[in-house]
C-alpha atoms as a PDB file:
ATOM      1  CA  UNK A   1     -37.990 -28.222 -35.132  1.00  0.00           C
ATOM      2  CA  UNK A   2     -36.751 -30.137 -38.171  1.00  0.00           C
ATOM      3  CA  UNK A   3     -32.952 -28.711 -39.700  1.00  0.00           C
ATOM      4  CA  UNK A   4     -31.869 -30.221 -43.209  1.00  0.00           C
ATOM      5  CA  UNK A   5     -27.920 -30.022 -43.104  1.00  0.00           C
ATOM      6  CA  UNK A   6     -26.812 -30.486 -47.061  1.00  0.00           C
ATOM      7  CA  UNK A   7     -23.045 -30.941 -46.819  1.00  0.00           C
ATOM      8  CA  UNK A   8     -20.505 -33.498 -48.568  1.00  0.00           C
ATOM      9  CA  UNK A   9     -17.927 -33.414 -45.875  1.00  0.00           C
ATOM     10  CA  UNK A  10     -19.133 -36.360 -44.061  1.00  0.00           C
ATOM     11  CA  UNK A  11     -16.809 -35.108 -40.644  1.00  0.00           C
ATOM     12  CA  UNK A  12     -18.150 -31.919 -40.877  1.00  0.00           C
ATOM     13  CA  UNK A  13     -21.510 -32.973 -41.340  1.00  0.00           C
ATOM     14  CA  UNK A  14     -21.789 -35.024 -38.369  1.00  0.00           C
ATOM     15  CA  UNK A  15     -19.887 -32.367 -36.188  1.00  0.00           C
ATOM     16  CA  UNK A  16     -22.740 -30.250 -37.402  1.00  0.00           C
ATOM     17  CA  UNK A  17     -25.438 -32.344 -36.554  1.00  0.00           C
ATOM     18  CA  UNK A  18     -23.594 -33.550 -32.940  1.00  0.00           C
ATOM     19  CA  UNK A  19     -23.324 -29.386 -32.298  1.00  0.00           C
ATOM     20  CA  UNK A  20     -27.083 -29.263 -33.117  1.00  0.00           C
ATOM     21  CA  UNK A  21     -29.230 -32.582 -31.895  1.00  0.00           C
ATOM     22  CA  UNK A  22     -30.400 -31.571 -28.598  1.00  0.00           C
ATOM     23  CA  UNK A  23     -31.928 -28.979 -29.787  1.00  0.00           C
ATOM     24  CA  UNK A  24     -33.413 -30.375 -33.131  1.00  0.00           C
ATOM     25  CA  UNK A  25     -33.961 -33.014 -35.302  1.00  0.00           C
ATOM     26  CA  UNK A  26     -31.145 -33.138 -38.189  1.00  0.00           C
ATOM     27  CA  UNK A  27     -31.780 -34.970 -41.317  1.00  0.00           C
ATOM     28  CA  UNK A  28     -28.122 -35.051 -43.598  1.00  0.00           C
ATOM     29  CA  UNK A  29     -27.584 -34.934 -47.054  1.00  0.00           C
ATOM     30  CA  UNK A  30     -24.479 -35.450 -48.568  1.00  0.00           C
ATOM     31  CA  UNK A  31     -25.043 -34.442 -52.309  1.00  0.00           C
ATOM     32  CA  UNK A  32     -26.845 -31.391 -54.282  1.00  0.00           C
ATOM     33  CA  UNK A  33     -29.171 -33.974 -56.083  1.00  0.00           C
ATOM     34  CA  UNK A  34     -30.033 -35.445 -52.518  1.00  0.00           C
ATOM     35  CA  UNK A  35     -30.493 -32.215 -50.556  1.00  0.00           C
ATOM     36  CA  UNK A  36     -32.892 -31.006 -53.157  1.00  0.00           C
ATOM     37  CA  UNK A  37     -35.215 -34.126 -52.803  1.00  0.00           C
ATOM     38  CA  UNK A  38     -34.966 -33.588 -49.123  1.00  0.00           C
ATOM     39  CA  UNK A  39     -35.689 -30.146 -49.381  1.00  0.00           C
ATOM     40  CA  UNK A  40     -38.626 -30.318 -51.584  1.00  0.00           C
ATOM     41  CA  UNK A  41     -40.363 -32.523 -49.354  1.00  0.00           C
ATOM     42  CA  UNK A  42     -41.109 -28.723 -47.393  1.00  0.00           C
ATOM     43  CA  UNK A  43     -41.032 -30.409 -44.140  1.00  0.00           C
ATOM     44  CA  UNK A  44     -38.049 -28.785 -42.662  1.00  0.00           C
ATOM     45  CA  UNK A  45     -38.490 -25.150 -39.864  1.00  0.00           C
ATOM     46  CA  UNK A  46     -34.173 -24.373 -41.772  1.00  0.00           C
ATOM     47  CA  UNK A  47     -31.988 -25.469 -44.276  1.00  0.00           C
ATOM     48  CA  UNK A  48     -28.236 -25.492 -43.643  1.00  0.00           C
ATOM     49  CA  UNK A  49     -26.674 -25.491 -47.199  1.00  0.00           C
ATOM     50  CA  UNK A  50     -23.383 -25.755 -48.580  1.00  0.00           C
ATOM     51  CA  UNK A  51     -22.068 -24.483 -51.991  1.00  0.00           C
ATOM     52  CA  UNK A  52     -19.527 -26.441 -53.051  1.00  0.00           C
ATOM     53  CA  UNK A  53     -21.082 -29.702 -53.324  1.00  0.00           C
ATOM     54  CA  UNK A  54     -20.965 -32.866 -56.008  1.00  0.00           C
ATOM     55  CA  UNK A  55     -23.765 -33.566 -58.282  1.00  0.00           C
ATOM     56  CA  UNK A  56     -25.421 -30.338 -57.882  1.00  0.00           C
ATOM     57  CA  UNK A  57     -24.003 -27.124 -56.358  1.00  0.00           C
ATOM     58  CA  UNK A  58     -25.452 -25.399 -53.660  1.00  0.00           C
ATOM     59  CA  UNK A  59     -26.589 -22.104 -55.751  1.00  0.00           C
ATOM     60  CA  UNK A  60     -28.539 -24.267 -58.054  1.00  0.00           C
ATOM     61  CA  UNK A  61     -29.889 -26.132 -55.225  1.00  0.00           C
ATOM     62  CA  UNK A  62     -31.107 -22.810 -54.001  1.00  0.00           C
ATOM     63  CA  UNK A  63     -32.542 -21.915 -57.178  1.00  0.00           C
ATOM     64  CA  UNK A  64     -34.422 -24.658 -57.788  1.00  0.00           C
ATOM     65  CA  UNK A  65     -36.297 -24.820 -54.793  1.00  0.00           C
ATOM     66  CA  UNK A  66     -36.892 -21.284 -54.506  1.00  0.00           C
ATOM     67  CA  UNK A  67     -38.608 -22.255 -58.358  1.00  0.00           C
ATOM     68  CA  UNK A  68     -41.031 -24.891 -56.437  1.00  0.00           C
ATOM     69  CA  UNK A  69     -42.003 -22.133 -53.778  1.00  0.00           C
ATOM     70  CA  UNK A  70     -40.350 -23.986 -51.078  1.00  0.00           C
ATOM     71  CA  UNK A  71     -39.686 -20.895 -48.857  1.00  0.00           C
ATOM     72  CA  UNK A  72     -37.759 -23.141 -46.116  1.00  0.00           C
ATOM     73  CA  UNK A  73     -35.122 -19.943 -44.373  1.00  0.00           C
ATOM     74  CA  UNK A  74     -31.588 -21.025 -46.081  1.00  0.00           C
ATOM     75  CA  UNK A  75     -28.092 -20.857 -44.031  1.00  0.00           C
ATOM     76  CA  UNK A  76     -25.358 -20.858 -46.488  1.00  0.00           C
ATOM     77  CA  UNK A  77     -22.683 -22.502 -44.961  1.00  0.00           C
ATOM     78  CA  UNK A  78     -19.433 -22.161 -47.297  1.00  0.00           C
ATOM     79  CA  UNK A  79     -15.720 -21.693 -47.327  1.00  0.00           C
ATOM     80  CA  UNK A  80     -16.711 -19.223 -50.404  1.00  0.00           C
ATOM     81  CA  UNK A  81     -16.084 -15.759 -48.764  1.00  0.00           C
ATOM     82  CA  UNK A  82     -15.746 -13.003 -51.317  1.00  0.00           C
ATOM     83  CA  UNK A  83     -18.508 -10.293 -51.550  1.00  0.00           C
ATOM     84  CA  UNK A  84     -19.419 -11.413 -54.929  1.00  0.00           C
ATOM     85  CA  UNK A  85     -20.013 -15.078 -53.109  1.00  0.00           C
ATOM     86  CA  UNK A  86     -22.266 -13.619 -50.548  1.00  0.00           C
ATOM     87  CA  UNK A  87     -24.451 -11.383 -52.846  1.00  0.00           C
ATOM     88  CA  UNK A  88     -25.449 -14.355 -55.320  1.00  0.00           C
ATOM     89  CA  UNK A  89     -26.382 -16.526 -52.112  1.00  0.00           C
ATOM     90  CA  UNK A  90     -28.538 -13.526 -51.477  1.00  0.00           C
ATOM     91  CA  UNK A  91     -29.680 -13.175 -54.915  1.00  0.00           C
ATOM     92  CA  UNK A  92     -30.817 -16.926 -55.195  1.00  0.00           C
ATOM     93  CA  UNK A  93     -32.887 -16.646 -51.879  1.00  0.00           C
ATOM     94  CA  UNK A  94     -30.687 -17.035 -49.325  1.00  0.00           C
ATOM     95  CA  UNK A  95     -31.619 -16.065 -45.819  1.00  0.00           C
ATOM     96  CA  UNK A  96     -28.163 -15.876 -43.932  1.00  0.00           C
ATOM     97  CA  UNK A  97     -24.963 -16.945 -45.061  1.00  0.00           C
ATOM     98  CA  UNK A  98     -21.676 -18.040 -42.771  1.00  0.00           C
ATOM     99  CA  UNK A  99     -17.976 -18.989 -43.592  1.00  0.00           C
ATOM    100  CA  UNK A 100     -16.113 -21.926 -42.380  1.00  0.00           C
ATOM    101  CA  UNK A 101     -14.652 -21.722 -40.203  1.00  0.00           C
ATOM    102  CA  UNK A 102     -17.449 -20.743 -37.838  1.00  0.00           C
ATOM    103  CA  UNK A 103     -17.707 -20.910 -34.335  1.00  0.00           C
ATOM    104  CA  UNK A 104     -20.685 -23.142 -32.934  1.00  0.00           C
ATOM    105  CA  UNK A 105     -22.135 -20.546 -30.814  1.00  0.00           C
ATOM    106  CA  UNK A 106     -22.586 -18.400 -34.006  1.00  0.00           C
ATOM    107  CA  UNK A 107     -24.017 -20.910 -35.814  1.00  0.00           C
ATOM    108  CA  UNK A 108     -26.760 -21.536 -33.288  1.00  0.00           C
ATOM    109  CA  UNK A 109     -27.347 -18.045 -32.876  1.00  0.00           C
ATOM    110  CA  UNK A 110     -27.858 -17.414 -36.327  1.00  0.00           C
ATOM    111  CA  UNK A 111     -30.513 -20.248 -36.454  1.00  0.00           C
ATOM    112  CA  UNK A 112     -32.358 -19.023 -33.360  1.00  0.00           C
ATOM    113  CA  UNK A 113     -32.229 -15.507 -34.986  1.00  0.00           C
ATOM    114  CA  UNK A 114     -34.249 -17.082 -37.838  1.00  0.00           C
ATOM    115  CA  UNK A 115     -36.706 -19.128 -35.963  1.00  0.00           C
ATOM    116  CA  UNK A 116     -37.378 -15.580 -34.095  1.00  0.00           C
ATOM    117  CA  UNK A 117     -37.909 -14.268 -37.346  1.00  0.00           C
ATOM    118  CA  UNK A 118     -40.227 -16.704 -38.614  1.00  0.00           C
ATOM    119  CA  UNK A 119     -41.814 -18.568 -35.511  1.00  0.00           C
ATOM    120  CA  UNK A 120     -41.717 -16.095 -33.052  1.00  0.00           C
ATOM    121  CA  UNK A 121     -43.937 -18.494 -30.853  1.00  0.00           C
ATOM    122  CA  UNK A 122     -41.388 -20.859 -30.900  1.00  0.00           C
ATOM    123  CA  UNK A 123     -39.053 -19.015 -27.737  1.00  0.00           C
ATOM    124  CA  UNK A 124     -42.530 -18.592 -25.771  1.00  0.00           C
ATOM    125  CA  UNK A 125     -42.812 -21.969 -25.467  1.00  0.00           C
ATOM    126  CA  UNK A 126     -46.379 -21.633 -26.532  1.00  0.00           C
ATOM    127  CA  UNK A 127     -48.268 -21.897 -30.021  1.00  0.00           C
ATOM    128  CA  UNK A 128     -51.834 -21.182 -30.211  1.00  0.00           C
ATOM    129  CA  UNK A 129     -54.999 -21.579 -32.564  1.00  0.00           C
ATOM    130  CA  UNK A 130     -57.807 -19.653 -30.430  1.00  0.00           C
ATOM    131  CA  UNK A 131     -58.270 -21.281 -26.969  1.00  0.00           C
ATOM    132  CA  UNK A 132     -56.207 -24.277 -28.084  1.00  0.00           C
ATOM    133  CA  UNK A 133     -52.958 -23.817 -26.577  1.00  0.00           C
ATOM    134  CA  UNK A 134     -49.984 -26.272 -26.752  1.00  0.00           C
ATOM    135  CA  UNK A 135     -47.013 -25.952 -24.046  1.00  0.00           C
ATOM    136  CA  UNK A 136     -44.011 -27.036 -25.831  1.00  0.00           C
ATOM    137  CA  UNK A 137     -41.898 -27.407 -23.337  1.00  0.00           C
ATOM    138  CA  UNK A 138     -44.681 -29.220 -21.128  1.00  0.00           C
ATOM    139  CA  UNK A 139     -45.567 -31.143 -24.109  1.00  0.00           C
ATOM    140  CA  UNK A 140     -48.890 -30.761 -23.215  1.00  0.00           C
ATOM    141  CA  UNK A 141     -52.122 -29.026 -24.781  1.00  0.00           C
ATOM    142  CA  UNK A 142     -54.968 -27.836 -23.518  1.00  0.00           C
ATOM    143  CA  UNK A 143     -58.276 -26.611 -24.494  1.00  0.00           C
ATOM    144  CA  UNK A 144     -59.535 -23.421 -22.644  1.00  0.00           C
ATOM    145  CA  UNK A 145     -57.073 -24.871 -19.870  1.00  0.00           C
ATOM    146  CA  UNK A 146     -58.522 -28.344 -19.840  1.00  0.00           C
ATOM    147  CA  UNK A 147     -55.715 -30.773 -21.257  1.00  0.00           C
ATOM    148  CA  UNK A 148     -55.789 -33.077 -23.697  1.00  0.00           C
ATOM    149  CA  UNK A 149     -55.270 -36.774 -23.631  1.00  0.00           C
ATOM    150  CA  UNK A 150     -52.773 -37.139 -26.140  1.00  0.00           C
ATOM    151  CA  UNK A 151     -50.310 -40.375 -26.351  1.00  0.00           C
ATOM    152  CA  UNK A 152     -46.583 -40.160 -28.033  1.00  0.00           C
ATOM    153  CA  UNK A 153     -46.632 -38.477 -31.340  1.00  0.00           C
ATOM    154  CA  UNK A 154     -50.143 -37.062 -31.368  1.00  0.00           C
ATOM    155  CA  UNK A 155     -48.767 -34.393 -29.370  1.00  0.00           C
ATOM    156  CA  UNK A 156     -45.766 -33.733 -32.174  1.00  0.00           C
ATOM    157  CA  UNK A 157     -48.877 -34.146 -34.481  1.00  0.00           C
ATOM    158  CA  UNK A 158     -50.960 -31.830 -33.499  1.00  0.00           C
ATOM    159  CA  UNK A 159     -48.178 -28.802 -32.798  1.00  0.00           C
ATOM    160  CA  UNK A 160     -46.810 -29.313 -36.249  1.00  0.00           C
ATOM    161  CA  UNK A 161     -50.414 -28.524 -37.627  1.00  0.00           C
ATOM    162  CA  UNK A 162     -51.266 -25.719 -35.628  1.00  0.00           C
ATOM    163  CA  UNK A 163     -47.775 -24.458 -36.127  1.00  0.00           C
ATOM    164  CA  UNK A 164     -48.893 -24.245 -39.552  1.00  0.00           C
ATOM    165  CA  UNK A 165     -52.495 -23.189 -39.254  1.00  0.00           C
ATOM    166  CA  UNK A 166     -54.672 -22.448 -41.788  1.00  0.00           C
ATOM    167  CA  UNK A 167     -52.064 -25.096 -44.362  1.00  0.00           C
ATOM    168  CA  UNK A 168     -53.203 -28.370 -46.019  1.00  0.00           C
ATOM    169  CA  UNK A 169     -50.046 -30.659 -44.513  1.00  0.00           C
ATOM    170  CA  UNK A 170     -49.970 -33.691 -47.020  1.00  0.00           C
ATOM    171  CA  UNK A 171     -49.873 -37.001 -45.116  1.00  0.00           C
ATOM    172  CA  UNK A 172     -46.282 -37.620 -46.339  1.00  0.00           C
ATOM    173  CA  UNK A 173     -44.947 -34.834 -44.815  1.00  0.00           C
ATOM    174  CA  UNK A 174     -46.737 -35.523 -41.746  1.00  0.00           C
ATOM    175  CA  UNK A 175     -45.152 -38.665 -41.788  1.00  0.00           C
ATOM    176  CA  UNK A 176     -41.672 -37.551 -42.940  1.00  0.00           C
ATOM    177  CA  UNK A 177     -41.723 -34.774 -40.374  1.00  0.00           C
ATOM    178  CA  UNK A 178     -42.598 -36.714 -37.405  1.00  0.00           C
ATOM    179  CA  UNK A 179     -41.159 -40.292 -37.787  1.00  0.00           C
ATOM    180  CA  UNK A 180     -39.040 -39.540 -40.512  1.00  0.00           C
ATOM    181  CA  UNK A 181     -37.562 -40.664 -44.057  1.00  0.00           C
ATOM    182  CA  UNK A 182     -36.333 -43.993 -41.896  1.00  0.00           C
ATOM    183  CA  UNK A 183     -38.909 -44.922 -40.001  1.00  0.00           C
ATOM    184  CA  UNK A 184     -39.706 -48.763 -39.990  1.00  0.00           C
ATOM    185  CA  UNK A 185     -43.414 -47.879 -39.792  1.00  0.00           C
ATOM    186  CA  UNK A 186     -45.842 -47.019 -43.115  1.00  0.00           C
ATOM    187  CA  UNK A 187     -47.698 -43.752 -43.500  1.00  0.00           C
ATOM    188  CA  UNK A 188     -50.639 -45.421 -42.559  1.00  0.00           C
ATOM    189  CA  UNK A 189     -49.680 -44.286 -39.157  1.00  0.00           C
ATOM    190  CA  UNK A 190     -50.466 -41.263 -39.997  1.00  0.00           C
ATOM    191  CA  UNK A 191     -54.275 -41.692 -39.950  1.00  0.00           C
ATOM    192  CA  UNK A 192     -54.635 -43.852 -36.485  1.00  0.00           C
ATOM    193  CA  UNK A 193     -52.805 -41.151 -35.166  1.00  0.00           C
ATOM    194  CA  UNK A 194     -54.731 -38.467 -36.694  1.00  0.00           C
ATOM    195  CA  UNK A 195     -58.047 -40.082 -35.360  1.00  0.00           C
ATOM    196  CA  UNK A 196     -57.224 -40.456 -31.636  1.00  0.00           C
ATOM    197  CA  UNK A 197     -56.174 -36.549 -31.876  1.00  0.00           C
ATOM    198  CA  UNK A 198     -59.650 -36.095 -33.496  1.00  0.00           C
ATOM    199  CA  UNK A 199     -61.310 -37.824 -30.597  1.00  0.00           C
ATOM    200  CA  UNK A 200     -59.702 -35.585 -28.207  1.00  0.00           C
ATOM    201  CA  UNK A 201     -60.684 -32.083 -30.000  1.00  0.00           C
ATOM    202  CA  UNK A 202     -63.925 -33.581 -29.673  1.00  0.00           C
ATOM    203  CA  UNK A 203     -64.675 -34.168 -26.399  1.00  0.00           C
ATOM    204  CA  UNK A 204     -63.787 -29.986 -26.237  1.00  0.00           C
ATOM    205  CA  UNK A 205     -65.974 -29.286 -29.575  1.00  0.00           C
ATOM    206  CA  UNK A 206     -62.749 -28.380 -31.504  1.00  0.00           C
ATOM    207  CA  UNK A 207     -62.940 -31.493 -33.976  1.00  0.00           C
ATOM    208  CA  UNK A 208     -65.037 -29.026 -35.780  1.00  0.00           C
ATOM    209  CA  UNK A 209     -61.895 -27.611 -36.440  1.00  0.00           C
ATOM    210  CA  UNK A 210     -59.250 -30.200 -37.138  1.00  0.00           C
ATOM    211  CA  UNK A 211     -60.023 -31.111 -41.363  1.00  0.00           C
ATOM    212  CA  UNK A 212     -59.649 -34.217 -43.102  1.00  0.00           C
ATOM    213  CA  UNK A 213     -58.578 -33.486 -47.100  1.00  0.00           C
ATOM    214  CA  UNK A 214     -59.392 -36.692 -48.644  1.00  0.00           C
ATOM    215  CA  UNK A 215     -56.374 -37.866 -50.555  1.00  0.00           C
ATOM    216  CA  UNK A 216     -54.371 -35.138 -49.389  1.00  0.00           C
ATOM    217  CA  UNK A 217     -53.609 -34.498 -45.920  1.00  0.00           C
ATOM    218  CA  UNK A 218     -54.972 -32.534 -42.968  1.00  0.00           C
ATOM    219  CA  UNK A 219     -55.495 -29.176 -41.637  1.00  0.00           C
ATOM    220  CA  UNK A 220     -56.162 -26.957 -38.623  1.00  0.00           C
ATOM    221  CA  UNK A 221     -57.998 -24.452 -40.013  1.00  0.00           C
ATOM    222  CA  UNK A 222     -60.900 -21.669 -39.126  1.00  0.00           C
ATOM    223  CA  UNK A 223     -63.172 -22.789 -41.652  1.00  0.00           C
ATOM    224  CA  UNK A 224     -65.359 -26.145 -40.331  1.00  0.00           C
ATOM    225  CA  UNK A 225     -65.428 -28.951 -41.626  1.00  0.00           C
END
């Protein structure tokens, strides 16, 4: 699970992230302008968003994206507390919205309560795509109970596609999801990896199923290839 945390206060922000990184991976952004190019990369499971930020507040931020379809679930996180405040976080497509100061504990609950929501998988410990199944907390994947042979990031390769099933993922979010924006590596990673988790699904007849997109990305999908 990959959290975006837009906030300028640079303390805060890494209080934030320290509160959150054993759980998940926690890119920062510390401007509206920023957070929006993050965000709009659609490679993130929650967004953490602040209002009161420079270049580009956090309502606009919200807007925008919402305008590109990027249905990430948004946390406001504000020191804005009126009713009126609340209601136009709602309005712009906000899915939960907290005041500073907040207690950790509530925080994290109110991200687990949205990954409940919208990956109810993920507390199971298991995602599926019919007799694929991938332990998550194993870190391990199977085929009709026969495991796969797959090395380092194949495995965080392989859940984040069937996690999204049935999606084209573009090779740049692949790439931004797994090694991230600051990775020394290229995006040409992306394919070597992609073609030893082919070779796998195919000892198991389930290549059929993993799909190349040529100039695009890949997929696990029903339809065949």
């Amino acid at each position: 699970m990959r959290i975006l945390l837009i906030e300028d206060e640079e303390i805060l922000s890494n209080t934030i992230k320290d509160i959150l990184k054993n759980d998940y991976e926690v890119d920062q952004a510390f401007d509206g302008i920023e957070g929006e190019l993050y965000a709009k990369e659609d490679i993130y499971d929650i967004i953490i968003l602040d209002l009161m930020l420079p270049e580009k507040d956090g309502y606009q931020v919200l807007a925008d994206i919402r305008k590109e379809k990027i249905m990430t679930p948004v946390i406001i996180l504000t020191a804005k507390d009126t009713l009126n405040d609340k209601l136009q976080g709602f309005q712009k497509g906000a899915d939960d919205y907290l005041t500073k100061p907040f207690e950790k504990e509530e925080l994290k609950a109110r991200i687990q309560a949205i990954i409940r929501r919208n990956n109810p998988d993920f507390y199971q410990n298991e995602i599926t795509f019919k007799d694929l199944k991938i332990d998550l907390n194993g870190r391990k994947a199977y085929v009709k109970d026969k495991e796969l042979n797959l090395q380092g990031k194949q495995f965080d390769m392989l859940e984040y596609l069937v996690n999204y099933k049935d999606r084209i993922i573009t090779k740049n979010q692949i790439f931004d999801k797994i090694w991230g924006f600051n990775s020394d590596t290229t995006t040409n990673v992306v394919e070597v990896y992609a073609s030893g988790i082919r070779k796998e699904l195919k000892k198991h007849n389930y290549d059929q199923y993993f799909k190349t997109v040529r100039g695009v990305g890949y997929m696990i999908g029903e339809t065949k290839k």
